[in-house]
N, C-alpha and C. Protein backbone atom coordinates (compact mmCIF):
# COMPACT_ATOMS: atom_id res chain seq x y z
N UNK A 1 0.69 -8.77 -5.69
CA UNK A 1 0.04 -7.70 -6.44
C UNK A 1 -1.36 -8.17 -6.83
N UNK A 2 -1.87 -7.35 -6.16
CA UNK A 2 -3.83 -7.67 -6.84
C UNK A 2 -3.85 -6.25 -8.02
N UNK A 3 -4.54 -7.03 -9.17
CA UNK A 3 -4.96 -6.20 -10.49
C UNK A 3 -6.32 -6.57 -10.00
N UNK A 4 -7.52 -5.37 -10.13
CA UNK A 4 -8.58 -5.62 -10.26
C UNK A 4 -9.82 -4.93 -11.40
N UNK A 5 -10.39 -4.89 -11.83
CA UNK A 5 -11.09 -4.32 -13.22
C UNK A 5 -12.54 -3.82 -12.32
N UNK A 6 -12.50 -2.12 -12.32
CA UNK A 6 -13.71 -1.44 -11.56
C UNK A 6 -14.51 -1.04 -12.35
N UNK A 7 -16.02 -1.20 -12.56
CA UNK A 7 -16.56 -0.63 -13.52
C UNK A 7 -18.47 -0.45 -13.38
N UNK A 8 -18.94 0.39 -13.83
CA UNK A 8 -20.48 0.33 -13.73
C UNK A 8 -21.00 -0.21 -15.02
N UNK A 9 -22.31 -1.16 -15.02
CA UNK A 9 -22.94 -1.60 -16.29
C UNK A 9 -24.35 -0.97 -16.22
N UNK A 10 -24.70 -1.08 -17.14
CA UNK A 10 -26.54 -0.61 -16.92
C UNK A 10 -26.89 -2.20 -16.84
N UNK A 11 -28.33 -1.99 -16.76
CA UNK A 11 -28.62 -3.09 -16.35
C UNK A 11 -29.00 -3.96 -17.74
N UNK A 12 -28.80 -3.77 -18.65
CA UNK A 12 -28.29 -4.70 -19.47
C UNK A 12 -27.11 -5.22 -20.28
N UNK A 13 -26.31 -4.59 -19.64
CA UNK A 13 -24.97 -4.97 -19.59
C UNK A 13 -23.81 -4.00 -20.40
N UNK A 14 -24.01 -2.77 -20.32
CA UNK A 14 -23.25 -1.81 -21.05
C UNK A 14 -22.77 -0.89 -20.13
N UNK A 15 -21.19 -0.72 -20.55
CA UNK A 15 -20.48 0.17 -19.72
C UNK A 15 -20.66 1.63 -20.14
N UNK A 16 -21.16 1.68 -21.66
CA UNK A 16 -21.52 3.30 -22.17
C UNK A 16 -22.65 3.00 -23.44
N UNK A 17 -23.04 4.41 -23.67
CA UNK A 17 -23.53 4.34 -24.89
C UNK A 17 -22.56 3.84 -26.14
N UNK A 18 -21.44 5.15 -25.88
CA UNK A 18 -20.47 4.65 -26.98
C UNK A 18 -19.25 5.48 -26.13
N UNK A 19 -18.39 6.06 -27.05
CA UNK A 19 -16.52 5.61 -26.45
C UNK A 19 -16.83 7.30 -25.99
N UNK A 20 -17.86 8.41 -26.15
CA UNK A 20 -17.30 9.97 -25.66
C UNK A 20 -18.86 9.59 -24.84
N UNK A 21 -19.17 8.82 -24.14
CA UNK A 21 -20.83 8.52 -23.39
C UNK A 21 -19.80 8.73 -21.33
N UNK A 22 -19.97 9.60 -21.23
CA UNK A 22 -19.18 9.71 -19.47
C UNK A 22 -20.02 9.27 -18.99
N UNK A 23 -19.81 8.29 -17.91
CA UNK A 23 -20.46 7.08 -16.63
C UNK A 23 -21.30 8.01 -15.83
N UNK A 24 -20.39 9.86 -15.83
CA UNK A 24 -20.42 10.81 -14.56
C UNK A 24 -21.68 11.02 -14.86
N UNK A 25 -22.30 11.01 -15.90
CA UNK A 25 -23.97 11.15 -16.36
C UNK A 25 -25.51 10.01 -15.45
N UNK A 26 -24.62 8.64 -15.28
CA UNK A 26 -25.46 7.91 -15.13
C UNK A 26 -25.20 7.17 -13.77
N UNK A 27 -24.23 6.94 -13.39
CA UNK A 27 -24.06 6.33 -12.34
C UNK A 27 -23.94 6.75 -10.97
N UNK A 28 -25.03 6.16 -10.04
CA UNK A 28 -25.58 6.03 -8.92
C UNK A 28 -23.95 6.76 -7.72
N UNK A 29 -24.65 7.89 -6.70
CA UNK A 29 -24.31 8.22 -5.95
C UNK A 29 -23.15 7.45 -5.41
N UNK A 30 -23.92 6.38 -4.86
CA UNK A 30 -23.60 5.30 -4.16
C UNK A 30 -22.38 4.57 -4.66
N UNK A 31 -22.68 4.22 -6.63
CA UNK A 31 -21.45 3.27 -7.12
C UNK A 31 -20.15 4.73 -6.87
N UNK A 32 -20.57 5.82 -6.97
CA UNK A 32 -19.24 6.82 -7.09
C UNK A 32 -18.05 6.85 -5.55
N UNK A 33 -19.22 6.58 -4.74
CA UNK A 33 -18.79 6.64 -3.64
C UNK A 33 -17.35 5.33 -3.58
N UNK A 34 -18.28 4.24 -3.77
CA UNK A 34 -17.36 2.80 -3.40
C UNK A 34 -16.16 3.16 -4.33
N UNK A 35 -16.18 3.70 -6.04
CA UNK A 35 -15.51 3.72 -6.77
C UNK A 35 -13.95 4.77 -6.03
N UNK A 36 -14.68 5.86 -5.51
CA UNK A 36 -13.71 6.65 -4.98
C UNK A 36 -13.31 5.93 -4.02
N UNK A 37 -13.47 5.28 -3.17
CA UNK A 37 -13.20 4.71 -1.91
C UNK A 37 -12.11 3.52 -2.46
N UNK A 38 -12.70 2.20 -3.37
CA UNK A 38 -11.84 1.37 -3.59
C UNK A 38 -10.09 1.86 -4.58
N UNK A 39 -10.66 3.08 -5.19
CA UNK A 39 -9.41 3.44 -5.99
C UNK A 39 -8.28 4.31 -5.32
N UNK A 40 -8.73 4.61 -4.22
CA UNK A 40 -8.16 5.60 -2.95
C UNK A 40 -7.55 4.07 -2.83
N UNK A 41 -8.04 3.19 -1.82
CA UNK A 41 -7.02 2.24 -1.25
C UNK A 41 -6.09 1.25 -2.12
N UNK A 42 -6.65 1.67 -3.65
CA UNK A 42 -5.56 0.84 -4.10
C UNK A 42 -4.47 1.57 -4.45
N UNK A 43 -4.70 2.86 -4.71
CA UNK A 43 -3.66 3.78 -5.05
C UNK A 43 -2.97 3.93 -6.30
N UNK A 44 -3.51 3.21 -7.22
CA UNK A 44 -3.31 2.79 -9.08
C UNK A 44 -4.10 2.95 -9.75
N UNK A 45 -4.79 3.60 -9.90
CA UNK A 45 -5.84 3.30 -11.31
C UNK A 45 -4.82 3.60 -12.83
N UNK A 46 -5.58 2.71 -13.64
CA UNK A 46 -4.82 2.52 -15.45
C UNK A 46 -6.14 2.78 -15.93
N UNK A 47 -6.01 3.59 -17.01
CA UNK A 47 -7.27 3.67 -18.33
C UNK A 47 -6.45 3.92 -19.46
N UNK A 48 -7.62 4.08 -20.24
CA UNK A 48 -7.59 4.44 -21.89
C UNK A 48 -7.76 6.36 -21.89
N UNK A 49 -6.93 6.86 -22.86
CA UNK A 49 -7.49 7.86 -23.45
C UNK A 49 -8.90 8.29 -23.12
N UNK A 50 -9.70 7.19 -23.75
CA UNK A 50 -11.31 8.14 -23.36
C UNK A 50 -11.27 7.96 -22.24
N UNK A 51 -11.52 7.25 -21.70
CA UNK A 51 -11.51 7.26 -20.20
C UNK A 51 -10.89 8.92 -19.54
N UNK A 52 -9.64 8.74 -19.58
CA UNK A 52 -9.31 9.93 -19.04
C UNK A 52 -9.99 11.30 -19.29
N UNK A 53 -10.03 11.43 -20.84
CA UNK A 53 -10.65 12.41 -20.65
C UNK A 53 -12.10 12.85 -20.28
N UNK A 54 -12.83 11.75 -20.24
CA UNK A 54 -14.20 11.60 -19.77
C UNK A 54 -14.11 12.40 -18.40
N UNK A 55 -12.68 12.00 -17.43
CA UNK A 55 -12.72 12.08 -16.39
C UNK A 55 -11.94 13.55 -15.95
N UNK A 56 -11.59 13.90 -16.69
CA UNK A 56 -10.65 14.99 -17.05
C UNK A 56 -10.00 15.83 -16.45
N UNK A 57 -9.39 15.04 -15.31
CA UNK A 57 -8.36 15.03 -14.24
C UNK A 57 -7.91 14.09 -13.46
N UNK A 58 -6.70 14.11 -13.28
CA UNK A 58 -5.74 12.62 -12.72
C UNK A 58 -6.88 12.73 -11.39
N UNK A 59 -6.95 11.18 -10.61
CA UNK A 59 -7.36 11.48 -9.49
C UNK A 59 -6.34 11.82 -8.32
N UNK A 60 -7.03 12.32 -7.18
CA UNK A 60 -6.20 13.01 -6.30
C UNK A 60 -5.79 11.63 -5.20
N UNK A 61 -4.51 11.47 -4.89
CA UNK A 61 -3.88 10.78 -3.81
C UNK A 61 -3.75 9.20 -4.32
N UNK A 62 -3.46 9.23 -5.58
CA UNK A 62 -3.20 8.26 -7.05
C UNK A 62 -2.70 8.02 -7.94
N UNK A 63 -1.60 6.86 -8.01
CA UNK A 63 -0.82 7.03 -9.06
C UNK A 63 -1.81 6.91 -10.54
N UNK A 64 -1.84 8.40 -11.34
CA UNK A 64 -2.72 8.00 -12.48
C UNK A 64 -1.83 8.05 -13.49
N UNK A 65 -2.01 6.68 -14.40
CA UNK A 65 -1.34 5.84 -15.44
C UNK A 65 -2.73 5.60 -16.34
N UNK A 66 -1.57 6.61 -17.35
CA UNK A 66 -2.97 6.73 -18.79
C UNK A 66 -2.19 6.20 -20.16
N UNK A 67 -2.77 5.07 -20.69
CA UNK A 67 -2.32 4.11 -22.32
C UNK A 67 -2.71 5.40 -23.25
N UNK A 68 -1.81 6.11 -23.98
CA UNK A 68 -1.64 6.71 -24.97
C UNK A 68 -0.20 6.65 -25.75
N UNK A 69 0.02 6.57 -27.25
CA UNK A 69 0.81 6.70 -27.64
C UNK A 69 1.77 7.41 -27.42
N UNK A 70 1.62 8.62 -26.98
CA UNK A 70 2.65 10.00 -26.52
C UNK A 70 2.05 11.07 -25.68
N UNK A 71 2.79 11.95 -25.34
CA UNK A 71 1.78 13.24 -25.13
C UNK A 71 1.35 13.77 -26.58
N UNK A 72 2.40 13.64 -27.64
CA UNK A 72 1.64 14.29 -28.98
C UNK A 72 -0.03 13.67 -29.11
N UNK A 73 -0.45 12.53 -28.51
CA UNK A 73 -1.47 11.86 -29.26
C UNK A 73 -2.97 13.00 -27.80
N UNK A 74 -1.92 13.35 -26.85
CA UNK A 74 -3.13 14.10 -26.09
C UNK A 74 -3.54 15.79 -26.04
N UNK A 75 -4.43 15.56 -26.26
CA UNK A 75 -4.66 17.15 -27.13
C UNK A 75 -4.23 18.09 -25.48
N UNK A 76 -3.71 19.35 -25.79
CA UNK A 76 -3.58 20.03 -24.27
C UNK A 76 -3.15 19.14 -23.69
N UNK A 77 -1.81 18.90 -23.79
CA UNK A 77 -1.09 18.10 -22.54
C UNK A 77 -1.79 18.71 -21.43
N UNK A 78 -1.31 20.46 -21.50
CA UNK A 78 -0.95 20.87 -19.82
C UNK A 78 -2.48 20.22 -19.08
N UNK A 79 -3.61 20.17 -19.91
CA UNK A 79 -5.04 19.43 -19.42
C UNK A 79 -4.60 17.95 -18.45
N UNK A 80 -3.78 17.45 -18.83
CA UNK A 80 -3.59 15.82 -18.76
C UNK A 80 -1.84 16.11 -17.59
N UNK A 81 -1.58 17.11 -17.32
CA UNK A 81 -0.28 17.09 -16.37
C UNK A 81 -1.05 15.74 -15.09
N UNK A 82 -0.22 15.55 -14.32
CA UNK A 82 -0.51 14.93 -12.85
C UNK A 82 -0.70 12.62 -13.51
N UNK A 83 -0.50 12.87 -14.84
CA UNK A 83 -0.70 11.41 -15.32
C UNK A 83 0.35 10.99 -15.78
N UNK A 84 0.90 9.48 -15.65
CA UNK A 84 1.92 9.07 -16.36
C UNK A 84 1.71 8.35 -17.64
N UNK A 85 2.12 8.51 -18.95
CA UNK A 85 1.94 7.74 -19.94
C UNK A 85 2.74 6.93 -20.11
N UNK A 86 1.83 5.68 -20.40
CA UNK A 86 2.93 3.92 -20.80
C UNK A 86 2.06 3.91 -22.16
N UNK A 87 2.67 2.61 -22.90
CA UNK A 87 2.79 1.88 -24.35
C UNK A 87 3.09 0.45 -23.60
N UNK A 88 3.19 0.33 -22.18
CA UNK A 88 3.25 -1.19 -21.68
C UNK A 88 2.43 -2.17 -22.10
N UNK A 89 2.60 -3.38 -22.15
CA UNK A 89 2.24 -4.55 -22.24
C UNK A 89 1.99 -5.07 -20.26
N UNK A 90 0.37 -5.14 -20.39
CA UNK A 90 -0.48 -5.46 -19.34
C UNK A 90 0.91 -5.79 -18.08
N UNK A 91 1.50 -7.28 -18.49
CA UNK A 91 2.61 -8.00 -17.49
C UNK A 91 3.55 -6.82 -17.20
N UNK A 92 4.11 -6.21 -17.83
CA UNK A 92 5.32 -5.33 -17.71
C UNK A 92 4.96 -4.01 -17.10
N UNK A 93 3.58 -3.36 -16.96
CA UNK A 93 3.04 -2.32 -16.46
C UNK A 93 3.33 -2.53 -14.68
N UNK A 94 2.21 -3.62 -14.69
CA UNK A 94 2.08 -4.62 -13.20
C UNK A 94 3.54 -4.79 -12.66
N UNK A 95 4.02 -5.33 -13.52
CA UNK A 95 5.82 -5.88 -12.67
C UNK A 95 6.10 -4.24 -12.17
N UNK A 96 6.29 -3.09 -13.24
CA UNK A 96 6.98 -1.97 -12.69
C UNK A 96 5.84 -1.88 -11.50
N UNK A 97 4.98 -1.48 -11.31
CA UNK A 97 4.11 -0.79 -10.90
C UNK A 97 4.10 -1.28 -9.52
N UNK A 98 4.39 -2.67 -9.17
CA UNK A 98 4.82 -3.61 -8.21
C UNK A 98 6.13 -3.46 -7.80
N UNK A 99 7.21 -3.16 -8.40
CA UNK A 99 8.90 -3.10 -8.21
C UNK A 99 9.12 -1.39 -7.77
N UNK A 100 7.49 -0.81 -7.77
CA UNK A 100 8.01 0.58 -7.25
C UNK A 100 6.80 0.68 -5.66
N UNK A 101 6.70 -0.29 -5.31
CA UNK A 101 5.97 -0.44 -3.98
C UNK A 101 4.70 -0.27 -3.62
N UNK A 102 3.71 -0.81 -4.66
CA UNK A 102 2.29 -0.77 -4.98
C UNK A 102 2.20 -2.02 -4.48
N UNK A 103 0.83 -2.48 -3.97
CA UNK A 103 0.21 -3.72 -3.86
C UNK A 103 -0.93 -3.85 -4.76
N UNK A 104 -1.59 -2.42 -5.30
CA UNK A 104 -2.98 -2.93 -5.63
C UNK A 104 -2.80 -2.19 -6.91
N UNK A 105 -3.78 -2.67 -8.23
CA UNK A 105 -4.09 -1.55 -9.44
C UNK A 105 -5.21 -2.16 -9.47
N UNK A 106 -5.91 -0.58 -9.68
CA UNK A 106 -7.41 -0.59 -10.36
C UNK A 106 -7.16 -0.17 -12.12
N UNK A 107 -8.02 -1.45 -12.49
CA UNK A 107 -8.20 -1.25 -14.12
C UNK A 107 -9.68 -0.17 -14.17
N UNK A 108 -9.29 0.57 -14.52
CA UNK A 108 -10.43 1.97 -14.88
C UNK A 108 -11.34 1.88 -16.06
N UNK A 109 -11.30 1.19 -17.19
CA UNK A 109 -11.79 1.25 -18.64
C UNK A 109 -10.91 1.84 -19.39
N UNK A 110 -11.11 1.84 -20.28
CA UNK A 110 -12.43 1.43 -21.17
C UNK A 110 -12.27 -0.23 -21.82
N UNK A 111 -13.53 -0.26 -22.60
CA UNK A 111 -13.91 -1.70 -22.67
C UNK A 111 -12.30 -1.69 -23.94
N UNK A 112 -11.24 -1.34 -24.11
CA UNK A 112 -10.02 -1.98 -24.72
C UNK A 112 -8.93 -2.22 -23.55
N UNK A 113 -9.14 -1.24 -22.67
CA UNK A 113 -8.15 -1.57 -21.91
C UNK A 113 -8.20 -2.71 -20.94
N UNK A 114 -9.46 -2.71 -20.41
CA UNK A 114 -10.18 -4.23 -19.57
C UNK A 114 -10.15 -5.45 -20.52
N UNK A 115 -10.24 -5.24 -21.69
CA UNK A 115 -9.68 -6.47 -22.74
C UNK A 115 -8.20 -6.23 -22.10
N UNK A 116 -7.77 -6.09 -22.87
CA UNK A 116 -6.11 -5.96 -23.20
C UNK A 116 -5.64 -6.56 -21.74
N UNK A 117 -6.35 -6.18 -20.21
CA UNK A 117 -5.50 -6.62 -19.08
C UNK A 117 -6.22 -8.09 -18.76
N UNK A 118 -7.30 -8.25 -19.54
CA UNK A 118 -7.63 -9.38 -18.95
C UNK A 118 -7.53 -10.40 -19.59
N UNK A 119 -7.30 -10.35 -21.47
CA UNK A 119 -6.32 -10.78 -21.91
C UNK A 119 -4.81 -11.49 -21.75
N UNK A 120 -4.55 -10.48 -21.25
CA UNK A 120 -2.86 -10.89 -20.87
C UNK A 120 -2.70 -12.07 -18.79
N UNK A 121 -4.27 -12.09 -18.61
CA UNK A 121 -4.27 -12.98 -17.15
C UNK A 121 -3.80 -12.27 -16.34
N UNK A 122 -3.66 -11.05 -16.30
CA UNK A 122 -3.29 -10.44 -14.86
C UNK A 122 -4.44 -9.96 -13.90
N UNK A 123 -5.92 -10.52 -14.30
CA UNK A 123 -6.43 -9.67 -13.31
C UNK A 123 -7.09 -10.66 -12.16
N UNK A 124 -7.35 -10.27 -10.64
CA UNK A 124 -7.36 -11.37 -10.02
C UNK A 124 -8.73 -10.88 -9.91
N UNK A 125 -9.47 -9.94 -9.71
CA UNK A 125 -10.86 -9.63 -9.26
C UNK A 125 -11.57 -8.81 -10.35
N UNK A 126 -12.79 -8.95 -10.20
CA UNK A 126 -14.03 -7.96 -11.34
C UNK A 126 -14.97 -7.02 -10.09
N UNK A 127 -15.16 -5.56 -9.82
CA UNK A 127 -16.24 -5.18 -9.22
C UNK A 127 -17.02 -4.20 -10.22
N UNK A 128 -17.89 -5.14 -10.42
CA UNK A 128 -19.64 -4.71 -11.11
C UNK A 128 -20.35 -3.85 -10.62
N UNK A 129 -20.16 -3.22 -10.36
CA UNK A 129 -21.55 -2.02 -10.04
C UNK A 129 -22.81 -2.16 -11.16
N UNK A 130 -23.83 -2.96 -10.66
CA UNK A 130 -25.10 -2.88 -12.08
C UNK A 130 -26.55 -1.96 -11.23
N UNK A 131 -26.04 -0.54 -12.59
CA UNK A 131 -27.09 0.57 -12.18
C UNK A 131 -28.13 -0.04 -12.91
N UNK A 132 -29.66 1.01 -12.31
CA UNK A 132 -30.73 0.87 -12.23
C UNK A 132 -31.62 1.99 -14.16
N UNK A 133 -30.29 1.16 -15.00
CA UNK A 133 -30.92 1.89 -16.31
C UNK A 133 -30.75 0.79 -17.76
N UNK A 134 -31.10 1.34 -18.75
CA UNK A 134 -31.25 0.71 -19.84
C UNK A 134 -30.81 1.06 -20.86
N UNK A 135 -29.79 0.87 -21.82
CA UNK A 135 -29.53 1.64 -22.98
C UNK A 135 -29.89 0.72 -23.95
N UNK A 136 -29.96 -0.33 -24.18
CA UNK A 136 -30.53 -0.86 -25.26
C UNK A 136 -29.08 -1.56 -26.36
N UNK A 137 -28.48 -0.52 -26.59
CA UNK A 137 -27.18 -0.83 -27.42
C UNK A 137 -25.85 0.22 -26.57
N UNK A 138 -24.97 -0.32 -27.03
CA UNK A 138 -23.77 0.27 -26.31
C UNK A 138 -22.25 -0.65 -26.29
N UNK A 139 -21.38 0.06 -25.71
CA UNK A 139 -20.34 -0.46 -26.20
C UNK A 139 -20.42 -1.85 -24.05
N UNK A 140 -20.06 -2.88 -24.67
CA UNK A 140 -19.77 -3.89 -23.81
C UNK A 140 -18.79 -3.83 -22.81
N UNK A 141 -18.71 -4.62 -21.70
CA UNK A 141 -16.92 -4.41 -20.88
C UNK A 141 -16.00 -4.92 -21.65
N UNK A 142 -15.49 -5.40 -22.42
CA UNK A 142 -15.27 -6.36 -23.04
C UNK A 142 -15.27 -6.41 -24.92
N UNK A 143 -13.93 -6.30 -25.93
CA UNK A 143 -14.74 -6.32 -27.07
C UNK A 143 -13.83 -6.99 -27.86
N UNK A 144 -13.46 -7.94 -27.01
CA UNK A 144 -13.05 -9.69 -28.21
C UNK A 144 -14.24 -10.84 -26.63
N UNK A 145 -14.18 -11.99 -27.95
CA UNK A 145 -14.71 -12.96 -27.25
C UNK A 145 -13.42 -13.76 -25.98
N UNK A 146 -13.86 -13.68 -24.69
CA UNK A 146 -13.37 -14.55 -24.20
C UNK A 146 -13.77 -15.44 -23.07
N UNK A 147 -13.26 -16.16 -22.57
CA UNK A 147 -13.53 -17.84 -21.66
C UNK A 147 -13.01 -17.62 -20.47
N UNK A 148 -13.36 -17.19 -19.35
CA UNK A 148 -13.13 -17.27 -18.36
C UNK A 148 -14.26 -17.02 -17.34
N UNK A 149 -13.66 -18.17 -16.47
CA UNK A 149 -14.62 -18.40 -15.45
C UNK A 149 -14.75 -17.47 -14.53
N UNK A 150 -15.29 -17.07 -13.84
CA UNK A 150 -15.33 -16.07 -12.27
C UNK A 150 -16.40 -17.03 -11.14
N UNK A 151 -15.64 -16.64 -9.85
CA UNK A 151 -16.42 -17.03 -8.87
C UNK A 151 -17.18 -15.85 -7.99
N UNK A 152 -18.11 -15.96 -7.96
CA UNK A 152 -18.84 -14.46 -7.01
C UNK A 152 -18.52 -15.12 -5.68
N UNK A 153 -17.63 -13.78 -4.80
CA UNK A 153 -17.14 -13.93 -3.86
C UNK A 153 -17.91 -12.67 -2.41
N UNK A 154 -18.95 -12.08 -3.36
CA UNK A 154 -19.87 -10.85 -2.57
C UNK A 154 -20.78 -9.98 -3.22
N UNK A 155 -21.74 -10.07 -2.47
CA UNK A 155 -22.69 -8.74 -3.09
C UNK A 155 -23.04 -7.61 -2.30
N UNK A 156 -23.44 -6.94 -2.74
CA UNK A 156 -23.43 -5.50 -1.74
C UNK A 156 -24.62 -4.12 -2.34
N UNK A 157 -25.71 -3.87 -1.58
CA UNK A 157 -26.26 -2.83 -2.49
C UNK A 157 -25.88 -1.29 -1.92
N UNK A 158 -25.59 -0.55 -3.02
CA UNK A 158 -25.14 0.23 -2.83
C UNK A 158 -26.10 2.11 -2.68
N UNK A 159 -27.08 1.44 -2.58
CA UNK A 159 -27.92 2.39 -2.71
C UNK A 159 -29.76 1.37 -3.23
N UNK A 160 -30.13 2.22 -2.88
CA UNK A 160 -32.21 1.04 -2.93
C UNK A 160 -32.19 1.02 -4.42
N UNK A 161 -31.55 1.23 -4.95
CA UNK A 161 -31.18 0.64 -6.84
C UNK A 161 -30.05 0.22 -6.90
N UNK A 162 -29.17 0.07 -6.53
CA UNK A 162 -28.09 -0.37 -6.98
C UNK A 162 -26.99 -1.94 -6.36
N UNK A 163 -26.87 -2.44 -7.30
CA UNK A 163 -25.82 -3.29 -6.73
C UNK A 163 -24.19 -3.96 -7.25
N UNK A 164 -23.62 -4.29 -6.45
CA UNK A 164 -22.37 -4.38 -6.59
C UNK A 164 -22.12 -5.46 -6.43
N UNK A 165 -21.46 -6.21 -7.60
CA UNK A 165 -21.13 -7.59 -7.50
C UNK A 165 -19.42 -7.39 -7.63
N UNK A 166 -18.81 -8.59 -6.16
CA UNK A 166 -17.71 -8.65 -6.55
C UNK A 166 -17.29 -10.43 -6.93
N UNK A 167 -16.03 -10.42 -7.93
CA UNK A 167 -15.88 -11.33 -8.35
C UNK A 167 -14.34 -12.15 -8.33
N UNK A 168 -13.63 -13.13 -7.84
CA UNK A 168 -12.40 -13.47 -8.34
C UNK A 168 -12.31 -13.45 -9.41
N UNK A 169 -11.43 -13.82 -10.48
CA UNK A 169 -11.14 -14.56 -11.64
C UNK A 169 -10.59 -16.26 -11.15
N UNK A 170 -10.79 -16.90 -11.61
CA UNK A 170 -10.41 -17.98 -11.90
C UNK A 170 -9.37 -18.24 -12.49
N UNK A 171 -8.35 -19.04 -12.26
CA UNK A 171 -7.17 -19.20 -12.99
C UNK A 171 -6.58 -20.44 -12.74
């Protein structure tokens, strides 16, 4: 099972302005393209609440797995049909998600849920998409401190602004 964490930064290192800031505003043709393309072949994407609704439909030909407390906690279920809701713990998501004949999950955001999986050591790869903008302040990938190494294993531009860094994790 490969876990991998997909995501766009501006170019100073922010995945949003803040937690209702949609990516669909800022990010490059090009990163949407790879994004649709790599989450098609993995066939898993996991997010957060905002996330989803940023996105505000399961994707098509994808198991979509959304972290919310209940359906009570999602306003208009029938909005959110086509998604499965967990309360899993990162390891125990992966094991099912693996024991029902997946090879790959894409970690989707937001910057708690890319904590929380990368936290718990399940993720084997990082792909960076760093667009061609600036916000100045914003919420991080990331929002506890942590220590881990990565090896850059490829780069790729994805458009005459854009580039895509991919990364192992180290372990």
């Amino acid at each position: 099972m490969t876990t991998f964490i997909i995501a766009a930064l501006s170019g100073d290192g922010f995945i949003a302005k803040n937690p209702s800031h949609s990516s669909l505003s800022w990010r490059s043709q090009g990163d949407r393209q790879f994004f649709i393309s790599r989450t098609r072949e993995a066939r898993v994407v996991v997010m957060g609440l905002n996330t989803a609704k940023t996105s505000r439909r399961p994707m098509p030909e994808r198991l979509n797995i959304i972290y919310a407390k209940g359906k009570e906690e999602l306003p208009q279920w029938q909005e959110f049909e086509g998604w499965e809701v967990t309360q899993k713990d990162p390891i125990s998501l992966i094991q099912e998600i693996a024991e029902r004949g997946y090879g790959e999950v894409a970690i989707c955001g937001g910057q708690t849920i890319y904590t929380m999986f990368m936290e718990a050591g399940v993720v084997d790869k990082l792909y960076l998409t760093i667009e061609p903008i600036l916000f100045g302040q914003g919420m991080t990938l990331f929002n506890k401190e942590l220590d881990i190494k990565l090896e850059l294993v490829g780069t790729k531009k994805l458009g005459e602004q854009t580039l895509l860094l991919e990364y192992n994790v180290l372990k």
